[in-house]
Protein backbone atom coordinates (compact mmCIF):
# COMPACT_ATOMS: atom_id res chain seq x y z
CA UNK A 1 167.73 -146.76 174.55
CA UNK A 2 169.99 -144.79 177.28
CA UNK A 3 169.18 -148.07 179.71
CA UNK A 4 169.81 -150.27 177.65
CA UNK A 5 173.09 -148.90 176.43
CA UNK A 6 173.54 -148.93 180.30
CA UNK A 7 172.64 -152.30 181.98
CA UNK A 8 174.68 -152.33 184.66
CA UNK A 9 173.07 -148.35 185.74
CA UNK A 10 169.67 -150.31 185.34
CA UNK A 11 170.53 -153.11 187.24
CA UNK A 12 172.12 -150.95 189.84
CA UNK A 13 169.12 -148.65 190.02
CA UNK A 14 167.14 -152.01 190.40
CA UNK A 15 169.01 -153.33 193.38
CA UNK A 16 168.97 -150.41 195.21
CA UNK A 17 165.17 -149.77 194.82
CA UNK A 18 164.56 -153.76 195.64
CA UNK A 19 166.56 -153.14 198.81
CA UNK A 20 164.78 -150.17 199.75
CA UNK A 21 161.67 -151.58 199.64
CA UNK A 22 162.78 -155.01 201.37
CA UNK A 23 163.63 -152.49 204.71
CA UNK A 24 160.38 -150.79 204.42
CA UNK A 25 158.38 -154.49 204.47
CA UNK A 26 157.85 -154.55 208.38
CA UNK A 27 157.07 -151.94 211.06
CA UNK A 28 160.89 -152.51 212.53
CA UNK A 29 162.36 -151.22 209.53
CA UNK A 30 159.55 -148.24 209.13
CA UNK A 31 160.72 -147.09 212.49
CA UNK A 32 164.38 -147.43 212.05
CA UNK A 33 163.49 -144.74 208.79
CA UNK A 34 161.92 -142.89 210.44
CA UNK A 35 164.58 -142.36 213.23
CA UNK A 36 166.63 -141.72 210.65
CA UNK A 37 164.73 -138.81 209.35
CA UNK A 38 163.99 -137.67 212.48
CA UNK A 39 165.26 -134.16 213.26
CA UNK A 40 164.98 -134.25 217.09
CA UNK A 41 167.69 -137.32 216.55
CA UNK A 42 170.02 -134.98 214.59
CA UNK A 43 170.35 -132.61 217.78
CA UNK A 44 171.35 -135.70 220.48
CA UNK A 45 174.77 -135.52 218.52
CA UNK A 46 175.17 -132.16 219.77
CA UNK A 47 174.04 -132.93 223.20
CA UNK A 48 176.42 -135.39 223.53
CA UNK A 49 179.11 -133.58 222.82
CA UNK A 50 178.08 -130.92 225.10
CA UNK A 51 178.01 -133.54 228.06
CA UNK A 52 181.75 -134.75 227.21
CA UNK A 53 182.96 -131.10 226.81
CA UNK A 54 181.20 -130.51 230.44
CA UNK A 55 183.26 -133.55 231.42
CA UNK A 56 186.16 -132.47 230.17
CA UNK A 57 186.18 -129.32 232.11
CA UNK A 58 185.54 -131.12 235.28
CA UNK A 59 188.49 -132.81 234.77
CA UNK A 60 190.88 -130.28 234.36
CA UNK A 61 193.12 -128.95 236.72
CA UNK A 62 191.65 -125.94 237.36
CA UNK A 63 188.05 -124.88 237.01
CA UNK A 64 189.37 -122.25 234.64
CA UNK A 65 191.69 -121.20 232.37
CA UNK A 66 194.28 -119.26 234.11
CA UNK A 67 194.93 -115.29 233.60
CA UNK A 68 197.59 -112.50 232.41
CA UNK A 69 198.08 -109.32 232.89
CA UNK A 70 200.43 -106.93 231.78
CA UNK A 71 200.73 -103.17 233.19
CA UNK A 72 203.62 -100.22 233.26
CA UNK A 73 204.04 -96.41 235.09
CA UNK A 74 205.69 -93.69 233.68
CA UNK A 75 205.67 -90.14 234.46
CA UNK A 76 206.17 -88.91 231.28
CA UNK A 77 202.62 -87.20 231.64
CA UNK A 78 203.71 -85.14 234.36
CA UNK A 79 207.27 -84.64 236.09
CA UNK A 80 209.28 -86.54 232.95
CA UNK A 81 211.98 -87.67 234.72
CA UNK A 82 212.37 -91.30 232.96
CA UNK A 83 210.52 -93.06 236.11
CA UNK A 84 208.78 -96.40 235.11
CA UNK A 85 207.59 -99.28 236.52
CA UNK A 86 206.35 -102.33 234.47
CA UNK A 87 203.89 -105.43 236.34
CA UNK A 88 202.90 -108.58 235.05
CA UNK A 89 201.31 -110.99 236.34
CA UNK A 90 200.29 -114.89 236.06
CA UNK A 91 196.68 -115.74 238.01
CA UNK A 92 195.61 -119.70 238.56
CA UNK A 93 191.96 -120.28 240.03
CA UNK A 94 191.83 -122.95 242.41
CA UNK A 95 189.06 -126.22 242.57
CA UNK A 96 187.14 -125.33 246.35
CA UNK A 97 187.09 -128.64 248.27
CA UNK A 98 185.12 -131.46 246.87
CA UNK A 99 184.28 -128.89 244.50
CA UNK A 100 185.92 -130.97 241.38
CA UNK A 101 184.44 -134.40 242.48
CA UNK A 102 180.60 -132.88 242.19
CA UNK A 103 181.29 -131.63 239.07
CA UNK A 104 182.95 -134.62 237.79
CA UNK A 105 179.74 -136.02 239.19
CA UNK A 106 177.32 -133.76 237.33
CA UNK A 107 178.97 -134.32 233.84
CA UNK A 108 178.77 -138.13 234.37
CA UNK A 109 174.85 -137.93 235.05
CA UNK A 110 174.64 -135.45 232.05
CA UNK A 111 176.34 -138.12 229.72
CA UNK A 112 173.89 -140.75 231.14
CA UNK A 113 171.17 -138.60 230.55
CA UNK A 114 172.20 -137.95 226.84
CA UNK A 115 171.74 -141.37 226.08
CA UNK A 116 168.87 -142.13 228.54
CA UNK A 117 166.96 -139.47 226.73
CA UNK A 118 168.08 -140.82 223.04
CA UNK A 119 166.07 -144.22 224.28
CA UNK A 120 163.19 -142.49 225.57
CA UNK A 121 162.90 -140.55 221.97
CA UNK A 122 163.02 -143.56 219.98
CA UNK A 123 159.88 -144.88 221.94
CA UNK A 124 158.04 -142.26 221.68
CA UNK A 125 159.32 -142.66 217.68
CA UNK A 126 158.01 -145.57 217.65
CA UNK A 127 154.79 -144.80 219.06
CA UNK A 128 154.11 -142.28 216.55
CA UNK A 129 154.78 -145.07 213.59
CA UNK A 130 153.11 -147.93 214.97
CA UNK A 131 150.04 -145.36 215.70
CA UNK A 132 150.00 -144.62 211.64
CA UNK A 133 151.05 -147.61 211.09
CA UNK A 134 147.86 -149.38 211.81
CA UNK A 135 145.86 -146.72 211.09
CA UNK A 136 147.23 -147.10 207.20
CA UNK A 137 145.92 -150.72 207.96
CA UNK A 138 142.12 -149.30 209.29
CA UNK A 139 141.82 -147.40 206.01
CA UNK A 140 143.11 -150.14 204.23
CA UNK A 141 140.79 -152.37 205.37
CA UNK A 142 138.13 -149.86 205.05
CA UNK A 143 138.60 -149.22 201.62
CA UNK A 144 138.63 -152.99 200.84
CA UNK A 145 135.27 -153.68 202.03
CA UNK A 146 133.92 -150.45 200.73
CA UNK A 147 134.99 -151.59 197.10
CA UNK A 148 133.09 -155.25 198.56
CA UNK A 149 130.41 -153.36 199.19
CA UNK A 150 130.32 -151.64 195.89
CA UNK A 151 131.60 -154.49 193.87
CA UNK A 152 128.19 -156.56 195.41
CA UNK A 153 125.76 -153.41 195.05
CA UNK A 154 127.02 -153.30 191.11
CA UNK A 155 125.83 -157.35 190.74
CA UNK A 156 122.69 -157.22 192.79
CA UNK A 157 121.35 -153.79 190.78
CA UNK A 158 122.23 -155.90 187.46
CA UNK A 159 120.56 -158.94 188.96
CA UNK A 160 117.25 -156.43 189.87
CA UNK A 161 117.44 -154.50 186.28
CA UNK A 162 117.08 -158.26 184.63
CA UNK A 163 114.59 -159.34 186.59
CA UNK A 164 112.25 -156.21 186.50
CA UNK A 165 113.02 -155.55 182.69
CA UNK A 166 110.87 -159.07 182.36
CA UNK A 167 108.36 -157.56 184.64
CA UNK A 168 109.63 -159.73 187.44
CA UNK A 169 110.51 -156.93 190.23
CA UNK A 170 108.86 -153.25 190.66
CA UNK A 171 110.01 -150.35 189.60
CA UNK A 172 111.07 -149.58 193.27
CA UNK A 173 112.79 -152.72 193.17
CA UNK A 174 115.37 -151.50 190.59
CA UNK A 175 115.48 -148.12 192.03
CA UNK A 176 116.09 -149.33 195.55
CA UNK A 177 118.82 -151.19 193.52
CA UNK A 178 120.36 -148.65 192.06
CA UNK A 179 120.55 -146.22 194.71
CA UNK A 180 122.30 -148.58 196.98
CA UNK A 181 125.15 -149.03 194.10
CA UNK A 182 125.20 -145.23 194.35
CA UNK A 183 125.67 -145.54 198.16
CA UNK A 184 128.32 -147.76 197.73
CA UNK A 185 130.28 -146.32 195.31
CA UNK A 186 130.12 -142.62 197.36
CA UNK A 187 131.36 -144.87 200.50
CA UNK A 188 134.13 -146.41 198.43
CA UNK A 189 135.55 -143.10 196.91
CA UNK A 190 135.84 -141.57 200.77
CA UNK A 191 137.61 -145.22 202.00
CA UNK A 192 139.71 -144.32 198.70
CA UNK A 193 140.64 -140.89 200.05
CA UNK A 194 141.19 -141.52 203.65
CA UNK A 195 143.28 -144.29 202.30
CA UNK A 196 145.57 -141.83 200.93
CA UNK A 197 146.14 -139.49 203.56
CA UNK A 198 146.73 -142.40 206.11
CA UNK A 199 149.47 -143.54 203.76
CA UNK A 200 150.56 -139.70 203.00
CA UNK A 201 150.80 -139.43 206.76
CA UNK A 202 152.82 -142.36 207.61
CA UNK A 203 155.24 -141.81 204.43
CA UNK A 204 156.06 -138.23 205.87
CA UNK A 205 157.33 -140.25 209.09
CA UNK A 206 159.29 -143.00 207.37
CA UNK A 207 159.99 -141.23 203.81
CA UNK A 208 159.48 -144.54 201.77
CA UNK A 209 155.88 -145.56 200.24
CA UNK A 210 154.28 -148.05 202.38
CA UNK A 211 153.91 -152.01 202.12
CA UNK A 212 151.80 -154.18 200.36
CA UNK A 213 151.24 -156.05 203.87
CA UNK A 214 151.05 -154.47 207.15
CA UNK A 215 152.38 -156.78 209.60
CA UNK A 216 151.66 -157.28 212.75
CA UNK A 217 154.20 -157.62 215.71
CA UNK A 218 154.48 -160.49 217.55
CA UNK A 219 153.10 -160.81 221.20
CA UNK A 220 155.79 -160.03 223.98
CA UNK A 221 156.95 -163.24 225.14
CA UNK A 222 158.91 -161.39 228.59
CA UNK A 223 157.78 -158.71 229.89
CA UNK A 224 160.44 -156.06 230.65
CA UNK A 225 160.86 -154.67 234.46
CA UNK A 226 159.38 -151.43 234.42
CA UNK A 227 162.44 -149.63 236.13
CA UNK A 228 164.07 -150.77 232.69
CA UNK A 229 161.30 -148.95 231.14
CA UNK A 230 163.02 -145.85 228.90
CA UNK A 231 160.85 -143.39 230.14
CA UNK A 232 161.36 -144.31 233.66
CA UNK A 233 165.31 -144.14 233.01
CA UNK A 234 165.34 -140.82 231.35
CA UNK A 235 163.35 -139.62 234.42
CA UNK A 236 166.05 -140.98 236.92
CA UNK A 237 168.68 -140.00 234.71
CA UNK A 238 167.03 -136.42 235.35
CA UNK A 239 166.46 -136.86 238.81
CA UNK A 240 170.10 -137.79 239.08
CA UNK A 241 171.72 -134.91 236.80
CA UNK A 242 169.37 -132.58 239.06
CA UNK A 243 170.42 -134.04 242.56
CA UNK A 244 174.38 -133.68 241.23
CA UNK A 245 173.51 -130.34 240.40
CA UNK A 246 172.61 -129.16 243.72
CA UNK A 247 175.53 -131.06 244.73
CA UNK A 248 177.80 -128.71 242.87
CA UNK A 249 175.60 -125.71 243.86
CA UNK A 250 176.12 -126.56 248.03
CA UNK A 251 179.93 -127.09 246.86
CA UNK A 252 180.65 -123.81 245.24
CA UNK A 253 179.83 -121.15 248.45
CA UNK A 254 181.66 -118.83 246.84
CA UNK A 255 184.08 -117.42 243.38
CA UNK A 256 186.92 -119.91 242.98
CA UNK A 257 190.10 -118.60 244.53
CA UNK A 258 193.26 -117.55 242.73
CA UNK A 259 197.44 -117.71 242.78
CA UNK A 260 199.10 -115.44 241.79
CA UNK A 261 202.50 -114.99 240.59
CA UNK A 262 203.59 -110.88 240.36
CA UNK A 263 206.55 -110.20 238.59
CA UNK A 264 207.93 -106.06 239.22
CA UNK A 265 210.74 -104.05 237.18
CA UNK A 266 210.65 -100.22 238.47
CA UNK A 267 213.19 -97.27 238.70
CA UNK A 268 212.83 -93.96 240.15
CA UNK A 269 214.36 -91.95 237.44
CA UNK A 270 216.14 -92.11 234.22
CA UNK A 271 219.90 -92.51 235.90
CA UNK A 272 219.07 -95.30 238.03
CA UNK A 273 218.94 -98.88 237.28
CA UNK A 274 215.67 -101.35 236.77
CA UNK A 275 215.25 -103.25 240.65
CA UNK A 276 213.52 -106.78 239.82
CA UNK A 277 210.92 -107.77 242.32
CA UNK A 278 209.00 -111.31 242.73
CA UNK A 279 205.99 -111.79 244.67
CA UNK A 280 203.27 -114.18 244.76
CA UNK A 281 199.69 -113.39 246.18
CA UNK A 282 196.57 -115.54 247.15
CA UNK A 283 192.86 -114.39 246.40
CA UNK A 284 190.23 -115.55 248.37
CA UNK A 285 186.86 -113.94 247.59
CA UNK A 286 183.99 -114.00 250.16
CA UNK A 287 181.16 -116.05 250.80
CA UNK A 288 177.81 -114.85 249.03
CA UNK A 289 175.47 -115.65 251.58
CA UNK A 290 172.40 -114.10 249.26
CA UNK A 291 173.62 -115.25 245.92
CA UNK A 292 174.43 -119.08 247.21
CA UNK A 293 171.29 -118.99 249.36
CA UNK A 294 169.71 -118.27 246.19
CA UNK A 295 171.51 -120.79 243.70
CA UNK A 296 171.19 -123.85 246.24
CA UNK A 297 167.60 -123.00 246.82
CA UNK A 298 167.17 -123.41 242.58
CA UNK A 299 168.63 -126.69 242.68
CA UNK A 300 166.83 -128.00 245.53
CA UNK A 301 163.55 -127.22 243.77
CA UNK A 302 165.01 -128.87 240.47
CA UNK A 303 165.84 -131.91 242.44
CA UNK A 304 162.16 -132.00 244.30
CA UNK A 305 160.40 -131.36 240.53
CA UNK A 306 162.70 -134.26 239.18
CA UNK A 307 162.30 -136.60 242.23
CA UNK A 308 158.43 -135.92 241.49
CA UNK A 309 158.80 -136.41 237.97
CA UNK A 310 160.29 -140.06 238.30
CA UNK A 311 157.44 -141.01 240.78
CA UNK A 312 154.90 -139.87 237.99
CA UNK A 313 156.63 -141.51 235.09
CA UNK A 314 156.89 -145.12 236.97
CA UNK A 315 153.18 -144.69 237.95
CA UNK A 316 152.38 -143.81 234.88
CA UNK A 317 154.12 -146.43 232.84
CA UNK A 318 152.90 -148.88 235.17
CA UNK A 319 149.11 -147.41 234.48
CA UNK A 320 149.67 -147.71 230.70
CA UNK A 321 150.64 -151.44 231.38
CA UNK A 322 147.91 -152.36 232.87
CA UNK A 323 145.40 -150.90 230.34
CA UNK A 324 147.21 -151.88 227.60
CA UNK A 325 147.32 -155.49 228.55
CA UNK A 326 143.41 -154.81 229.23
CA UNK A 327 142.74 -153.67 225.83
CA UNK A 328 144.85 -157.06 224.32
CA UNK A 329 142.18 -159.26 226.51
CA UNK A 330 139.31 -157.23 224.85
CA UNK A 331 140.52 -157.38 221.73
CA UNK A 332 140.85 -160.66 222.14
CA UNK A 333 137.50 -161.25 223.11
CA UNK A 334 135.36 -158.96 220.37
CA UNK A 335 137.84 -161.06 217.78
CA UNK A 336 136.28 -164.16 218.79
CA UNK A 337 132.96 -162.78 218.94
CA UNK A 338 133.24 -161.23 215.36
CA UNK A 339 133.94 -164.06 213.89
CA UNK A 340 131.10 -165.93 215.33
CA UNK A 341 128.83 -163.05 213.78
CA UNK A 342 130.74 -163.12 210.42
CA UNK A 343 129.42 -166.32 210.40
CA UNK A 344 125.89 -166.45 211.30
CA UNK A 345 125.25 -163.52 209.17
CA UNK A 346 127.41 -164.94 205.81
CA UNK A 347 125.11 -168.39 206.65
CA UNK A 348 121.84 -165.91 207.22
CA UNK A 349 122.85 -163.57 203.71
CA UNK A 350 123.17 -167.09 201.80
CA UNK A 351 119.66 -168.52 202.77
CA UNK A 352 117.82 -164.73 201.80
CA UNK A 353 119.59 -165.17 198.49
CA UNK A 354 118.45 -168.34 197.56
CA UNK A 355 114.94 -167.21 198.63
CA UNK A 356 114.89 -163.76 196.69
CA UNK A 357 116.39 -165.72 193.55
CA UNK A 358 113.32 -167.78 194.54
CA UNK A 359 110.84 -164.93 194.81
CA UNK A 360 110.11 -166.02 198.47
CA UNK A 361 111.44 -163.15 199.99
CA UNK A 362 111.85 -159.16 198.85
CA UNK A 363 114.55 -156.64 198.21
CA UNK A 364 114.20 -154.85 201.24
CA UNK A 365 114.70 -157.77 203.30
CA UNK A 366 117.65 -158.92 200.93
CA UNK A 367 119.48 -155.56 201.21
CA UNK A 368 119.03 -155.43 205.01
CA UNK A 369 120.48 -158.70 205.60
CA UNK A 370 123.08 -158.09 202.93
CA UNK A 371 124.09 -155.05 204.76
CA UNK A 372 124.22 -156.93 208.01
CA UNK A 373 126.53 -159.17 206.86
CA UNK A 374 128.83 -156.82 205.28
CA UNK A 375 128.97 -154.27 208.46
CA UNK A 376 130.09 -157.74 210.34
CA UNK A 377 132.64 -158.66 207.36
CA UNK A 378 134.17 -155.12 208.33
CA UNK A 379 133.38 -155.58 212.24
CA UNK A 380 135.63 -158.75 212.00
CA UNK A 381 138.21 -156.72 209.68
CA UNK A 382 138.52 -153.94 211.73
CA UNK A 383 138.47 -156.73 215.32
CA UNK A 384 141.66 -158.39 213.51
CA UNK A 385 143.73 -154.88 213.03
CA UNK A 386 142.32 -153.83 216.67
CA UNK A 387 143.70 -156.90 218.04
CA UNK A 388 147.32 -156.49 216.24
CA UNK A 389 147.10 -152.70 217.37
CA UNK A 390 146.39 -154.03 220.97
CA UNK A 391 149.68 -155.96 220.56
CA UNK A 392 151.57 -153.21 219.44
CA UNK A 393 150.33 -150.81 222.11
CA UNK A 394 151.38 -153.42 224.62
CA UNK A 395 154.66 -153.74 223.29
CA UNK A 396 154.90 -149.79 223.23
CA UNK A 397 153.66 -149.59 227.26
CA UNK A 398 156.05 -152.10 228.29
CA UNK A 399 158.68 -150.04 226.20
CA UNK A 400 160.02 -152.91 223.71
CA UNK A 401 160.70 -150.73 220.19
CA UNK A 402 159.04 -152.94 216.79
């Protein structure tokens, strides 16, 4: 009575639930939820922000804040004769040469990086869903022919109890029957369960229940230059922040230097007047040989491990390429050659039925050829998802999101 006092709540609630479930209909919009959810995602915010607040620094005009100090003398403690002297100062540090410019540099690469990285997370996103996504589709297709399997069983053992309650089949006949309904009915109660975790598993990812139809993506029509590739990218991008790093590490030989402005107000004792002094002085610290022997020989390894690390990921990338597009062909290939044995065994199942109807051939024979043609029902089933799988992991290798 409360919704129907309240149609436009209902018809809100409806909406909202139809549109929800229209952006959970095809893998694209299963991934883009699932990004969403995400909690790696959540932290690239912060990262970003880190990157611009390292650029920001590198463009200021010094490389840090600058310094006061405040000091006085008296010699109250001792002689108390009103003497005093009050300091303060105003310190500056100073950018070394070209120091600035390779930090400028380094903040730059870590922005690109940011981002670099946020592409190469969604892939591997989207790996993760499209790898639950069809294996949702495996169980589902398992558990359909499992309830085939036990949907058949259940007619044939009626067909066999008929016949041998008119003394037309054995005993073992209607036995043999009824423990392969048994069989069937166990195999369609674990398809049921495995069904249920696959779709447990991939509505963790996504949050949303899964679709009535799994589809399938469609076959790359371009394929993508590997160097575009995100993985490859967030490995230069590395490569890049790591080579601008030891850029900054060969630029900074030693502390930053400071000016100094020194302001002075002293007297020698109570009866005499303040004297004002102004002065300005120039730090320059020295060279630490150890320490920046030390710091430049950290960034040169960083720079050889990410120079490494690019050479690997375009190798690699270019290795999952050429496997993937492999698989596709094979796929292709056992999908033609399933459904040339889907049909020799549905024609072979048909003439043993018409002959055990017939009494020309037995229930052994009938349930192994029944059996034959069911495993290649499923063989061609589980041939059609491989095949759409092969697409997807194609797609995923040459780095295209669903």
């Amino acid at each position: 009575m409360g919704i129907a006092r309240r149609p436009g709540l209902y018809i809100g609630c409806a909406i909202w639930l139809a549109a929800f479930g229209a952006r959970a209909q095809t893998l694209a919009s299963a991934f883009e939820q699932a990004w969403f959810r995400d909690p790696i995602a959540a932290t690239l915010h912060a990262r970003s922000a880190e990157a611009s607040a390292r650029a920001d620094a590198a463009s200021a005009t010094t490389p840090g804040p600058p310094a006061a100090s405040f000091g006085v003398l008296s010699d109250r403690m001792n002689r108390n004769e009103g003497a005093q002297k009050w300091e303060a100062e105003l310190s500056v540090p100073l950018w070394l040469p070209g120091q600035q410019a390779a930090r400028q540099a380094h903040a730059r690469s870590a922005i690109d990086e940011v981002e670099t990285q946020r592409a190469a997370l969604r892939l591997s996103l989207a790996g993760e869903v499209r790898a639950r996504w069809w294996a949702l589709a495996a169980a589902r297709n398992a558990r359909e022919q499992a309830l085939r399997r036990a949907a058949s069983a259940e007619s044939l053992e009626s067909d066999v109890l008929r016949r041998f309650a008119t003394g037309e089949l054995a005993r073992t006949d209607a036995n043999l029957a009824r423990n392969e309904r048994l069989a069937a009915e166990s195999e369609a109660i674990d398809a049921q369960t495995a069904l249920l975790g696959a779709e447990a598993r991939l509505r963790a990812l996504t949050g949303a229940a899964a679709p009535a139809v799994l589809a399938a993506e469609s076959a790359t029509a371009a394929n993508p230059a590997l160097d575009r590739h995100p993985r490859v990218l967030a490995a230069a991008a590395a490569a890049e922040v790591a080579r601008a790093a030891l850029r900054v590490a060969t630029r900074s030989a030693r502390e930053a230097p400071t000016v100094a402005v020194r302001v002075e107000r002293d007297r020698g004792a109570a009866a005499e007047p303040f004297a004002s002094a102004i002065g300005l002085r120039v730090t320059i610290p020295f060279s630490a040989g150890p320490q920046l022997r030390q710091r430049t020989a950290e960034a040169i390894a960083a720079a050889s491990r990410a120079e490494a690390e690019l050479a690997f990921a375009r190798a690699e990338v270019a290795g999952e390429v050429d496997r993937a597009r492999a698989a596709l062909e094979a796929a292709d290939r056992q999908l033609d050659a399933a459904r040339r044995r889907r049909e020799l065994t549905a024609d072979n199942l048909q003439l043993i039925e018409k002959a055990f109807a017939l009494g020309e051939a037995d229930l052994t024979t009938l349930l192994r050829v029944r059996a034959a043609a069911l495993d290649a029902e499923a063989f061609g089933l589980r041939q059609r998802a491989a095949r759409d799988e092969a697409v997807s992991q194609l797609r995923q290798a040459l780095g295209v999101l669903p």
